[in-house]
N, C-alpha and C. Protein backbone atom coordinates (compact mmCIF):
# COMPACT_ATOMS: atom_id res chain seq x y z
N UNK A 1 99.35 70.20 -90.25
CA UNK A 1 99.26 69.98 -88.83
C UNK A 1 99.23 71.34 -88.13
N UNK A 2 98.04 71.53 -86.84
CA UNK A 2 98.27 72.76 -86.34
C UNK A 2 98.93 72.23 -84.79
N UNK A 3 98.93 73.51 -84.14
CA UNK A 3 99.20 73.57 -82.41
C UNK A 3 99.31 74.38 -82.22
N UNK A 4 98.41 75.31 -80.96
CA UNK A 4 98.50 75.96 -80.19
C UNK A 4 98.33 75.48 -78.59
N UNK A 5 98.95 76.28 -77.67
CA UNK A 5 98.95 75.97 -76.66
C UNK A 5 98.89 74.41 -76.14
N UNK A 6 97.96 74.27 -75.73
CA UNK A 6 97.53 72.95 -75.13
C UNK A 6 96.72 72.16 -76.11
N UNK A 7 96.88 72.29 -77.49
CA UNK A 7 95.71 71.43 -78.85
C UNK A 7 96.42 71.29 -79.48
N UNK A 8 96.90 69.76 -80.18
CA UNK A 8 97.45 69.53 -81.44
C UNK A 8 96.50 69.10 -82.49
N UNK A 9 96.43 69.77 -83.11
CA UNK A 9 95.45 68.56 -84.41
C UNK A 9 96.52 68.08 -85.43
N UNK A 10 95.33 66.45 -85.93
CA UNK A 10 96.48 65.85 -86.56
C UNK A 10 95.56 65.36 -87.73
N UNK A 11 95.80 64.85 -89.03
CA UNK A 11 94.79 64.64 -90.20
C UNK A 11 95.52 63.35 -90.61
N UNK A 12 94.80 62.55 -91.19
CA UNK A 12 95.64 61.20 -91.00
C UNK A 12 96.43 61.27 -92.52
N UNK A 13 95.88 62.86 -93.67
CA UNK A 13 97.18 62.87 -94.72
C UNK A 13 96.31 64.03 -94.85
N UNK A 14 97.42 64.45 -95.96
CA UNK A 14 97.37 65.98 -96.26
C UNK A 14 96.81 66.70 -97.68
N UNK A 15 96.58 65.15 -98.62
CA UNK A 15 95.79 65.19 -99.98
C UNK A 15 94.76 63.79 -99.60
N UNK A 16 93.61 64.57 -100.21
CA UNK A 16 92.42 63.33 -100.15
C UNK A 16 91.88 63.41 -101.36
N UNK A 17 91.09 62.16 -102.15
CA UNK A 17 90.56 62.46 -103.10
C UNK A 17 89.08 63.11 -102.72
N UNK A 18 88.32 63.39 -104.09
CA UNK A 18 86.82 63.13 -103.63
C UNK A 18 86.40 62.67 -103.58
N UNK A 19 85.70 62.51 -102.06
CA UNK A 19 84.70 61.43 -102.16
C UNK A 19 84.98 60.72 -100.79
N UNK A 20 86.46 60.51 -100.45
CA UNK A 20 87.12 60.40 -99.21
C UNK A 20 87.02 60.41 -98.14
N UNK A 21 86.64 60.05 -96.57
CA UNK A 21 86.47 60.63 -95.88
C UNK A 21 87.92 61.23 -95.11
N UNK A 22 87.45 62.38 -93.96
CA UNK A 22 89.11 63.11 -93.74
C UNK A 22 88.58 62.84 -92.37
N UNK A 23 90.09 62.25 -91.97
CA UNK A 23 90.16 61.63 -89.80
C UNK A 23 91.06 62.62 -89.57
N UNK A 24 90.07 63.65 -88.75
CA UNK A 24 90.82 64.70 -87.86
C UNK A 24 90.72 63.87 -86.54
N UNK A 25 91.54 64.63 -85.75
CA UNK A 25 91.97 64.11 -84.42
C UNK A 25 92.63 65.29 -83.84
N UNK A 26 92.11 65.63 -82.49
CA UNK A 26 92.56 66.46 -81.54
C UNK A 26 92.99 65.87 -80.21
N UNK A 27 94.34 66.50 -79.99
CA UNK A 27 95.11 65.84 -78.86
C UNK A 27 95.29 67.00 -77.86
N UNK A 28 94.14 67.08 -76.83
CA UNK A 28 93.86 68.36 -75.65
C UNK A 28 94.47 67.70 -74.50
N UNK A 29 95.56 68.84 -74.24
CA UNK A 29 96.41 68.81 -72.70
C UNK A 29 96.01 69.97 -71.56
N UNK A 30 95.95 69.63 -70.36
CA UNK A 30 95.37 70.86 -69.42
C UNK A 30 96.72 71.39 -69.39
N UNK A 31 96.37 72.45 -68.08
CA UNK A 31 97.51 73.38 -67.98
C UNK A 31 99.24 72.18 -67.65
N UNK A 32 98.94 71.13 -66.90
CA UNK A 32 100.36 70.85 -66.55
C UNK A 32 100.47 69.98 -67.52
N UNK A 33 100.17 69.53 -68.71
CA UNK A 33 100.00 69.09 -69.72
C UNK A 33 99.63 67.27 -69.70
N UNK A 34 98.58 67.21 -68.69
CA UNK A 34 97.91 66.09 -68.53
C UNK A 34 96.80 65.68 -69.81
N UNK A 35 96.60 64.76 -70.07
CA UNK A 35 95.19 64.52 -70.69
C UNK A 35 93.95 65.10 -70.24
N UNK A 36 93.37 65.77 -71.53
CA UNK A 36 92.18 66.15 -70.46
C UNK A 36 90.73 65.29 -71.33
N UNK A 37 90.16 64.92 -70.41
CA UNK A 37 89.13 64.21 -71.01
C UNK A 37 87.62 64.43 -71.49
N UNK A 38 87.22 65.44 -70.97
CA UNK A 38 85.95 65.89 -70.27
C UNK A 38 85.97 67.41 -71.56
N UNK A 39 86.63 67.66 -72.11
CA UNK A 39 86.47 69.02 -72.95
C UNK A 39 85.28 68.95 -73.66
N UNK A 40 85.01 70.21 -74.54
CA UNK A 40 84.19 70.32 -75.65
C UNK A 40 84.80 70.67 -76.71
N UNK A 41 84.85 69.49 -77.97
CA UNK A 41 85.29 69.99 -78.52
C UNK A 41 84.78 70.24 -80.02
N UNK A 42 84.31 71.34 -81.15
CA UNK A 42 84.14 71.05 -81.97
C UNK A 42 85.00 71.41 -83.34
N UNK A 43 84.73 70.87 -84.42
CA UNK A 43 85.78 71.03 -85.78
C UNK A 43 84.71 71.53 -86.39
N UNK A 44 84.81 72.74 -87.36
CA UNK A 44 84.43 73.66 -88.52
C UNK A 44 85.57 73.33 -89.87
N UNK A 45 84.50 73.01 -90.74
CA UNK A 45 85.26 72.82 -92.09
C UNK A 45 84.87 73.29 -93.33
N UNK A 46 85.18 74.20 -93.59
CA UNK A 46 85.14 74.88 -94.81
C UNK A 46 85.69 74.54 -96.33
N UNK A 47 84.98 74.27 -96.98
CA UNK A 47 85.22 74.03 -98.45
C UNK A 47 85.88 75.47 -99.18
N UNK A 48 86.33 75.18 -100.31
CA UNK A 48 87.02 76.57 -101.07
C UNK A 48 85.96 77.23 -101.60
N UNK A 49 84.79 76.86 -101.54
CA UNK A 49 83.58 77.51 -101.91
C UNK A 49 82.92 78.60 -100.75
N UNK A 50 83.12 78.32 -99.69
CA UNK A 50 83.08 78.97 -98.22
C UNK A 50 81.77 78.06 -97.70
N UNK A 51 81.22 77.34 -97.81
CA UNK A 51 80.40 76.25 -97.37
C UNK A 51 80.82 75.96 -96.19
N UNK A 52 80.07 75.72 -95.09
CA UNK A 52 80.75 75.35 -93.67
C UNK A 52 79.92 74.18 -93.14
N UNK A 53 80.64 73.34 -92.67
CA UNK A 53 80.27 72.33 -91.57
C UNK A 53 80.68 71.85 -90.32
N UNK A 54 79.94 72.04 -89.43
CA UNK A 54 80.36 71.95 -87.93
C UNK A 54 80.57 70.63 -87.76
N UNK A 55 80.86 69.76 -86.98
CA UNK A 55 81.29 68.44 -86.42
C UNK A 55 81.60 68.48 -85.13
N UNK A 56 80.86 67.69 -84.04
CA UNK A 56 81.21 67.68 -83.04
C UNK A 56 82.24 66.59 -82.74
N UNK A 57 83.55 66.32 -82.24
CA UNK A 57 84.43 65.96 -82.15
C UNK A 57 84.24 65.19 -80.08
N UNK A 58 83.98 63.92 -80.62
CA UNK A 58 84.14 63.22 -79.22
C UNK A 58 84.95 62.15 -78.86
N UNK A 59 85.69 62.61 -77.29
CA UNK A 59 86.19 61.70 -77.41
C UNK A 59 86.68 60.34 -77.31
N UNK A 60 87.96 59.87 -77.87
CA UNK A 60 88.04 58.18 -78.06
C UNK A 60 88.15 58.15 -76.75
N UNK A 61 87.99 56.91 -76.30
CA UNK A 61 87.56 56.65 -75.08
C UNK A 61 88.67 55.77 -74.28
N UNK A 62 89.42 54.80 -75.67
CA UNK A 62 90.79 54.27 -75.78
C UNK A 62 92.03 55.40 -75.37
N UNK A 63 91.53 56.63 -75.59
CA UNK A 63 92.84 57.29 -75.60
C UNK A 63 92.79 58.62 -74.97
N UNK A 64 93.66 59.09 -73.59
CA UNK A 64 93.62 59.42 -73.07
C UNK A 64 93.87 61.29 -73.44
N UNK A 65 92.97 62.42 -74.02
CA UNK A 65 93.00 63.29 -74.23
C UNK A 65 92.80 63.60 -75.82
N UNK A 66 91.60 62.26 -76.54
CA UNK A 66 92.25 62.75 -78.25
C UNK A 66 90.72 62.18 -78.40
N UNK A 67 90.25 63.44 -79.48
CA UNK A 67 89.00 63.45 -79.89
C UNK A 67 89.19 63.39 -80.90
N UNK A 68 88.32 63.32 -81.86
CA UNK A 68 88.36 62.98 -83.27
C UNK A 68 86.92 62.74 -84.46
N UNK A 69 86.98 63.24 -84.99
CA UNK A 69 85.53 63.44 -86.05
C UNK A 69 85.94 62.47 -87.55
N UNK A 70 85.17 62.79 -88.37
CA UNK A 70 85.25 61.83 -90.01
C UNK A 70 84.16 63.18 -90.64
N UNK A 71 84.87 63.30 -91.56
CA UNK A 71 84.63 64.60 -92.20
C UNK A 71 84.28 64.14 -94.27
N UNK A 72 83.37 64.33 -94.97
CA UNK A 72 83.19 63.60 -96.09
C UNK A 72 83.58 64.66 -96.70
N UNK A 73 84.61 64.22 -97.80
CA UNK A 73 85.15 65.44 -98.83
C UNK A 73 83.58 65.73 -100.09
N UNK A 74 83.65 66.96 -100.52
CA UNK A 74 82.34 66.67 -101.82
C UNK A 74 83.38 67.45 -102.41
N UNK A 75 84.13 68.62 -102.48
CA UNK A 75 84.58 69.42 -103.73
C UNK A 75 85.95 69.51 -103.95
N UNK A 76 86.39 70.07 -104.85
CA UNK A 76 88.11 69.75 -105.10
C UNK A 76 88.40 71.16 -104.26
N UNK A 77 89.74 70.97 -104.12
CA UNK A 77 90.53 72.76 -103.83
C UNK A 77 91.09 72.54 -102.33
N UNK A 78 91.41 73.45 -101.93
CA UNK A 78 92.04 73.66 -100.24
C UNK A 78 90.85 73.91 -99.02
N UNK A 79 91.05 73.02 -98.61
CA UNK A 79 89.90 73.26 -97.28
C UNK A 79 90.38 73.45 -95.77
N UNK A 80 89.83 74.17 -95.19
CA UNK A 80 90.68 74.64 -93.64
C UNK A 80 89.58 74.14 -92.86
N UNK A 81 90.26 73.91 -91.67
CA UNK A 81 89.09 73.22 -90.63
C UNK A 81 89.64 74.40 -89.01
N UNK A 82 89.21 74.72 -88.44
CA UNK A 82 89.54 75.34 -87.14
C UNK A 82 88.37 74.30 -86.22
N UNK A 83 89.01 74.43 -84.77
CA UNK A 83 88.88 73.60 -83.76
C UNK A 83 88.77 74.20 -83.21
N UNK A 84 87.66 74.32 -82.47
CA UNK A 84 87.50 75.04 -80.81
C UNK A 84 87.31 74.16 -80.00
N UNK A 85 87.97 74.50 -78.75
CA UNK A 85 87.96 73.78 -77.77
C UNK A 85 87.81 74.33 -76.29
N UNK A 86 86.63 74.18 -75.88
CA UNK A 86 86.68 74.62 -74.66
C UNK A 86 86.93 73.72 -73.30
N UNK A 87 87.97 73.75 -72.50
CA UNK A 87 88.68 72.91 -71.34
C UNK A 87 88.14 73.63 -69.87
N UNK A 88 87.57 72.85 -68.77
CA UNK A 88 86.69 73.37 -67.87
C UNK A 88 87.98 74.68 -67.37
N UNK A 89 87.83 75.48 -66.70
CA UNK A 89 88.39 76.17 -65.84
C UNK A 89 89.65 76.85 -66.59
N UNK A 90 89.66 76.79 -68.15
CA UNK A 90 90.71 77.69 -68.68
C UNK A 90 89.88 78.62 -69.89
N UNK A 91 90.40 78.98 -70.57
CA UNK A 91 89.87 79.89 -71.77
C UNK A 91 89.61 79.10 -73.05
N UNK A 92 88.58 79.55 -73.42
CA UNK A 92 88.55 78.45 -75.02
C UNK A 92 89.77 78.60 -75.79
N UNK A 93 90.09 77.97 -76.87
CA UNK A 93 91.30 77.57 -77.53
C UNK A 93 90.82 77.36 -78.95
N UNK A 94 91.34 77.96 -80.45
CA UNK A 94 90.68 77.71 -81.06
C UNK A 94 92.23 77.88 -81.88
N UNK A 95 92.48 76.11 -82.77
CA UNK A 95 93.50 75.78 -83.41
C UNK A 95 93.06 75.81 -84.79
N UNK A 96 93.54 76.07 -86.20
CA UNK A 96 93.61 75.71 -87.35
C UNK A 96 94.41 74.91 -88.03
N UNK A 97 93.74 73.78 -88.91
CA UNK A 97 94.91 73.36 -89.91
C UNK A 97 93.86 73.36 -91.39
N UNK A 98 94.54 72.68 -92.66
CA UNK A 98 94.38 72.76 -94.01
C UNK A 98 94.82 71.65 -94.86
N UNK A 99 94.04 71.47 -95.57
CA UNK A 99 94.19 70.15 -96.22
C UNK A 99 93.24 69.94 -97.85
N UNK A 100 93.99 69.28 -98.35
CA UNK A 100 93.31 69.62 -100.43
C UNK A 100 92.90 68.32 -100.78
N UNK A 101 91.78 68.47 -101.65
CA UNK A 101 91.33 67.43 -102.13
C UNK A 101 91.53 67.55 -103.56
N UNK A 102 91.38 66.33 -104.06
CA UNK A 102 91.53 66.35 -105.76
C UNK A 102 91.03 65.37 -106.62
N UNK A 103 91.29 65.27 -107.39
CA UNK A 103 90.02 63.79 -108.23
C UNK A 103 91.06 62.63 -108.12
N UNK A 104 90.25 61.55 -107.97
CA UNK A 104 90.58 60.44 -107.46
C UNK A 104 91.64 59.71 -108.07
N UNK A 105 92.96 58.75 -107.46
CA UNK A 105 93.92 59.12 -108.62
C UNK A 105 93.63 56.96 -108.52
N UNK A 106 92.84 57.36 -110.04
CA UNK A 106 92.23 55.93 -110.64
C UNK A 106 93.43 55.12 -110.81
N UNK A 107 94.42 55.61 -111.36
CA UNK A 107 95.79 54.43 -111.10
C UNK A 107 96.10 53.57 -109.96
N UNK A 108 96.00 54.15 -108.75
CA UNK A 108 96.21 53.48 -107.74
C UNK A 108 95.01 52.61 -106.78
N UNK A 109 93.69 52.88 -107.71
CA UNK A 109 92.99 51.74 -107.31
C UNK A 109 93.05 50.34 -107.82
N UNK A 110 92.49 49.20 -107.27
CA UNK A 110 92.80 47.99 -107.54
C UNK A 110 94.03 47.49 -107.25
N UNK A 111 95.07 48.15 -107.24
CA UNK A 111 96.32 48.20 -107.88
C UNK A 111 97.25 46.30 -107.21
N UNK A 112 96.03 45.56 -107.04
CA UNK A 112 96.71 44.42 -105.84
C UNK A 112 96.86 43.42 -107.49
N UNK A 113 97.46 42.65 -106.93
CA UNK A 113 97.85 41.45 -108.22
C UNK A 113 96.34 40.58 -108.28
N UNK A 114 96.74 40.82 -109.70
CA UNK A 114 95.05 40.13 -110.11
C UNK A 114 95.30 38.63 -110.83
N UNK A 115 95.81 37.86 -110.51
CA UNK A 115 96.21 36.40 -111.19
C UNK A 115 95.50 35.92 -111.75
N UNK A 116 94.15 36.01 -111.66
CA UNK A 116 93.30 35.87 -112.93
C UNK A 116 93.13 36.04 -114.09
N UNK A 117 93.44 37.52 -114.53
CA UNK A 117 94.11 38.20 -115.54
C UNK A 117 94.98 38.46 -116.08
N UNK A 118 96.15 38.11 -115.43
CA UNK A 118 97.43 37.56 -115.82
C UNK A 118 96.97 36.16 -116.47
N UNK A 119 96.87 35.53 -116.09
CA UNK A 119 96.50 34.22 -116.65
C UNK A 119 95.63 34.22 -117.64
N UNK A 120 95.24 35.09 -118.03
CA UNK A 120 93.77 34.87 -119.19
C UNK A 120 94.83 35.63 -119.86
N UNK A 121 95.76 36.42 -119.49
CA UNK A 121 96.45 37.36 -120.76
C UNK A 121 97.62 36.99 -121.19
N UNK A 122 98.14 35.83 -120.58
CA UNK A 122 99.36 34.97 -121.00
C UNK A 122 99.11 33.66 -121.98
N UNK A 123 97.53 33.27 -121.53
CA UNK A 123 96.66 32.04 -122.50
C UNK A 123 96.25 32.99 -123.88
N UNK A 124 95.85 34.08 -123.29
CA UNK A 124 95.81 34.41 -125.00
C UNK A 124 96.83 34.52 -125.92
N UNK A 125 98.03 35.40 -125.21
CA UNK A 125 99.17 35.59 -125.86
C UNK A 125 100.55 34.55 -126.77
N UNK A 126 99.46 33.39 -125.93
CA UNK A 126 100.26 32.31 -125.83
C UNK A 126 101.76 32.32 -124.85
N UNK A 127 101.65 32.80 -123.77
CA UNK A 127 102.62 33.11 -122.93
C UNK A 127 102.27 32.12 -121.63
N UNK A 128 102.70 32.16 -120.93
CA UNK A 128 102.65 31.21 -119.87
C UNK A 128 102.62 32.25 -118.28
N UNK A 129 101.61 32.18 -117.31
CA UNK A 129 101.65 33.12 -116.13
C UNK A 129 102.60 31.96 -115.20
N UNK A 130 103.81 32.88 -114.36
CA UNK A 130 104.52 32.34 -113.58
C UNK A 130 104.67 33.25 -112.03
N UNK A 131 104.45 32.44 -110.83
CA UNK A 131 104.98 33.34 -109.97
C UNK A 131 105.89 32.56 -109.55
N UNK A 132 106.05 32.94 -107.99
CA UNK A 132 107.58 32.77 -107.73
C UNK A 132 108.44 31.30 -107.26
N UNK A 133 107.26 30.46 -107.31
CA UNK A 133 107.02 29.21 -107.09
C UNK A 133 107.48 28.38 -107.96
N UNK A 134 107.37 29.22 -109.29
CA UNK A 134 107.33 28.42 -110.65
C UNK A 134 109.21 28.43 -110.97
N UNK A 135 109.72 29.65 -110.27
CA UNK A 135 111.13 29.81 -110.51
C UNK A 135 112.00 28.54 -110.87
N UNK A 136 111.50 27.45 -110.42
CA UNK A 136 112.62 26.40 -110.28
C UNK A 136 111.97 26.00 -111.92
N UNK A 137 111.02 25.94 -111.97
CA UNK A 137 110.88 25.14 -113.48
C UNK A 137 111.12 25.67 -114.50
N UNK A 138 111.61 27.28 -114.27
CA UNK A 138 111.51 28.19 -115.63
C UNK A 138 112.16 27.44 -116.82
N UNK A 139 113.42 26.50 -116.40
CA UNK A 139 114.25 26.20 -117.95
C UNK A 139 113.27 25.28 -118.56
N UNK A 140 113.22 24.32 -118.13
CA UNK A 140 112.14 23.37 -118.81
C UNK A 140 110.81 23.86 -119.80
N UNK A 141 109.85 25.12 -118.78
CA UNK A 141 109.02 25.63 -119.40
C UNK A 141 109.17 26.90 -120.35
N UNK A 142 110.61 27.39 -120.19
CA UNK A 142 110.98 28.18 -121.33
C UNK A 142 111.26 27.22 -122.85
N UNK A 143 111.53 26.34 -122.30
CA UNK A 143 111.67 25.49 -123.52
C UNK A 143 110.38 24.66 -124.45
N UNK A 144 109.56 24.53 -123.31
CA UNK A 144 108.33 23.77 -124.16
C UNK A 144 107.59 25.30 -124.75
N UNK A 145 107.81 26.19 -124.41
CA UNK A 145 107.31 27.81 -125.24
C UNK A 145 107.88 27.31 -126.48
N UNK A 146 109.05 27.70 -126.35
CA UNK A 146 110.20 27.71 -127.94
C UNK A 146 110.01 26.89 -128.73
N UNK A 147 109.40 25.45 -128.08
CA UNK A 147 109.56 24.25 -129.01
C UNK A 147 108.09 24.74 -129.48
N UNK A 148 106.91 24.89 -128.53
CA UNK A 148 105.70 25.44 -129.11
C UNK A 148 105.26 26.33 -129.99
N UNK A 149 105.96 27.52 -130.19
CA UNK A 149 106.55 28.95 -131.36
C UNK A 149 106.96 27.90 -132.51
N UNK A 150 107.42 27.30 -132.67
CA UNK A 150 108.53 26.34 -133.71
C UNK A 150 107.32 26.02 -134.12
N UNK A 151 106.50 24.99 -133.38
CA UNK A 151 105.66 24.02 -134.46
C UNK A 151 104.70 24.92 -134.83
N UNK A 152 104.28 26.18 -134.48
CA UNK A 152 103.12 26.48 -134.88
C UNK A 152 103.45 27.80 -135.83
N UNK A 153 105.15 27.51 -136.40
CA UNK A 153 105.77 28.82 -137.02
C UNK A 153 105.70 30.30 -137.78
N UNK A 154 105.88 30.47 -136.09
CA UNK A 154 106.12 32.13 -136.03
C UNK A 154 107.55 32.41 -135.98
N UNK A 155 107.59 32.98 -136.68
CA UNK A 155 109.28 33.60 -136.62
C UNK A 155 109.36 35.04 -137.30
N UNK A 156 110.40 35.74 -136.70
CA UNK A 156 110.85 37.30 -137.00
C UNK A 156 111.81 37.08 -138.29
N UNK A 157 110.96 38.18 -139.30
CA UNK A 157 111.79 38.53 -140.33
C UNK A 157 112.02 39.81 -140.45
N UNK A 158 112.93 40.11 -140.41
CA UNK A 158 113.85 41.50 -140.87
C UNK A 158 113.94 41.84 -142.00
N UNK A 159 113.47 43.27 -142.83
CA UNK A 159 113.39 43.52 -144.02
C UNK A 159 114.10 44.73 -143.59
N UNK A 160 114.70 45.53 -144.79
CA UNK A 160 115.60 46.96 -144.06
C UNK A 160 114.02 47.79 -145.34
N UNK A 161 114.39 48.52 -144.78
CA UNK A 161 112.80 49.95 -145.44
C UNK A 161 112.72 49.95 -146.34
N UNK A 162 114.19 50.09 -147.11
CA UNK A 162 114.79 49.91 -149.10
C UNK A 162 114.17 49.29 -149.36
N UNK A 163 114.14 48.01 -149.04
CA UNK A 163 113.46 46.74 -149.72
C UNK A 163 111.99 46.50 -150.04
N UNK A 164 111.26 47.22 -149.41
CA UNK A 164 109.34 47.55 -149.54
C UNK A 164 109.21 48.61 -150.34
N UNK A 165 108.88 48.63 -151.47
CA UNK A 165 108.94 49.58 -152.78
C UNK A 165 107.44 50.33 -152.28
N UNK A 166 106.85 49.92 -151.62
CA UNK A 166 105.58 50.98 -151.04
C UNK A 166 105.66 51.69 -149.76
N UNK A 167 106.66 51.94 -148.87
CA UNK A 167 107.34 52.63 -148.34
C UNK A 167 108.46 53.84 -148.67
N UNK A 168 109.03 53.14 -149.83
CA UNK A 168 109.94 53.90 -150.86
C UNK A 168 109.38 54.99 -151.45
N UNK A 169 108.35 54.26 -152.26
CA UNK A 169 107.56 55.23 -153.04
C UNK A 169 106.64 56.68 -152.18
N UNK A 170 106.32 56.32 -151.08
CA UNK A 170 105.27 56.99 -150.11
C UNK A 170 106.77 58.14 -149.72
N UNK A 171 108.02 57.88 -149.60
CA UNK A 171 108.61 58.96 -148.88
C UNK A 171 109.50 59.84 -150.17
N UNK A 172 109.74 59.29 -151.40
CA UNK A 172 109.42 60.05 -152.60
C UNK A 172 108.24 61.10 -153.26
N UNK A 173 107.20 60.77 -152.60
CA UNK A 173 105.67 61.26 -153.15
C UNK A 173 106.05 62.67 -152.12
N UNK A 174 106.22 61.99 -150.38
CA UNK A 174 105.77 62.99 -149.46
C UNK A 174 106.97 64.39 -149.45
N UNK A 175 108.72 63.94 -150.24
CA UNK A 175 109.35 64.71 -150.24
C UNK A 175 109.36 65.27 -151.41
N UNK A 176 108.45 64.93 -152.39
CA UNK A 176 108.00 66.25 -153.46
C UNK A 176 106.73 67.16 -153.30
N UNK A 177 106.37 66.22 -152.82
CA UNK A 177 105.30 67.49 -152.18
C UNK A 177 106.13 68.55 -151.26
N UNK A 178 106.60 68.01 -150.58
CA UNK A 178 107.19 68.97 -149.49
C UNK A 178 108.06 70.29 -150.21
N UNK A 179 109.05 69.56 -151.42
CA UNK A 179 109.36 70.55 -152.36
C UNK A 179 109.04 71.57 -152.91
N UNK A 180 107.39 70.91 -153.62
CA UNK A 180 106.58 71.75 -154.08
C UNK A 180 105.68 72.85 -152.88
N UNK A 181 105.33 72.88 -152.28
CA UNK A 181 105.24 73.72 -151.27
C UNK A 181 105.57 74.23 -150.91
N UNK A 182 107.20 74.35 -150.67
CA UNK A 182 108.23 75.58 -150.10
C UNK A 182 108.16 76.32 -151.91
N UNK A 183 108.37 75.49 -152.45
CA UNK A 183 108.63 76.07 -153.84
C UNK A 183 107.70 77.45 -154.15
N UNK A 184 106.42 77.01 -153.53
CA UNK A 184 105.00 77.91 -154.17
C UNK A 184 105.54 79.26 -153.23
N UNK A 185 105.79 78.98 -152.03
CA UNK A 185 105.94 79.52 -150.97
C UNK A 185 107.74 80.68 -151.56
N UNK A 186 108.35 80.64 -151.99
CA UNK A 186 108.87 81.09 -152.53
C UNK A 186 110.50 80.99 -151.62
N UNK A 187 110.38 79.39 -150.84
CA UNK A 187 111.37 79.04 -149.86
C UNK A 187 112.44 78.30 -150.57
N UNK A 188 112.27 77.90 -151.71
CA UNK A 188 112.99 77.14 -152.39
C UNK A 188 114.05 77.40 -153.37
């Protein structure tokens, strides 16, 4: 966020991805710090490459002293924008602020509940999709699961490592080798 004198600029966030567009907004007060409506105002935006683009900044019409542009991100890195503003009967005014772009953070797209897919991934699993509706029936339908697991028997067996003679054998093999190697090595 910048401000000088009578100009605030404001960016509606301070990381954008690429590709993004960026809502600057300038909030111009005259000398007794009225709205002023009638200014000129434009935004310069510079990429970290030094690439420049002007934008003329006009304003909302809803709001009494605040102009505002849409600015399209193309490259990653820190980008600065300065604002000039010229207000009838005072001196031009020229504010800076800064703001970074970065690659798009793919996790947080989509990210809304997809019940479709829940449901296709609980029918495969043989699991059952529930929301919050379903709360009251959970005992009943936890139970036709269990009784369902039963007839179609799946069940957990526990073996301890000892007991699989091809596990045994594989960490006998791998700790003579290991022997023999420090051995050659003259660690042994």
């Amino acid at each position: 966020m910048g401000s000088k004198e009578n100009v605030a600029l404001q960016l509606d966030r301070d990381v954008y991805a690429k590709g993004e567009p960026v809502i600057l907004r300038a909030t111009v007060l005259g000398t007794s710090l009225e709205a002023v409506n009638d200014a000129k105002v434009k935004a310069k935006f510079q990429d970290p490459f030094g690439n420049t683009e002007e934008i003329d900044m006009p304003w909302i019409l809803t709001k009494d002293g605040v102009y505002q542009c849409r600015y399209e991100t193309r490259e990653d890195g820190d980008h600065k924008v300065s604002v000039h503003v010229e207000i009838p009967n005072l001196k031009p005014l020229d504010v800076e602020t800064s703001f970074s772009v970065t690659h798009p953070f793919l996790e947080f797209n989509n990210s809304g509940l997809n019940e479709n897919l829940l449901r296709q991934m609980a029918e495969t699993t043989g699991g059952a999709y529930l929301n919050e509706r379903d709360a009251a029936n959970l005992g009943p339908l936890l139970k036709k699961l269990l009784d369902k697991r039963e007839r179609t028997g799946s069940f957990v067996e526990e073996k301890d490592l000892w007991d699989a003679p091809v596990f045994f054998l594989l960490l006998v093999v791998f700790l003579g080798l290991e022997w023999s190697v420090r051995r050659r090595g003259g660690l042994a």
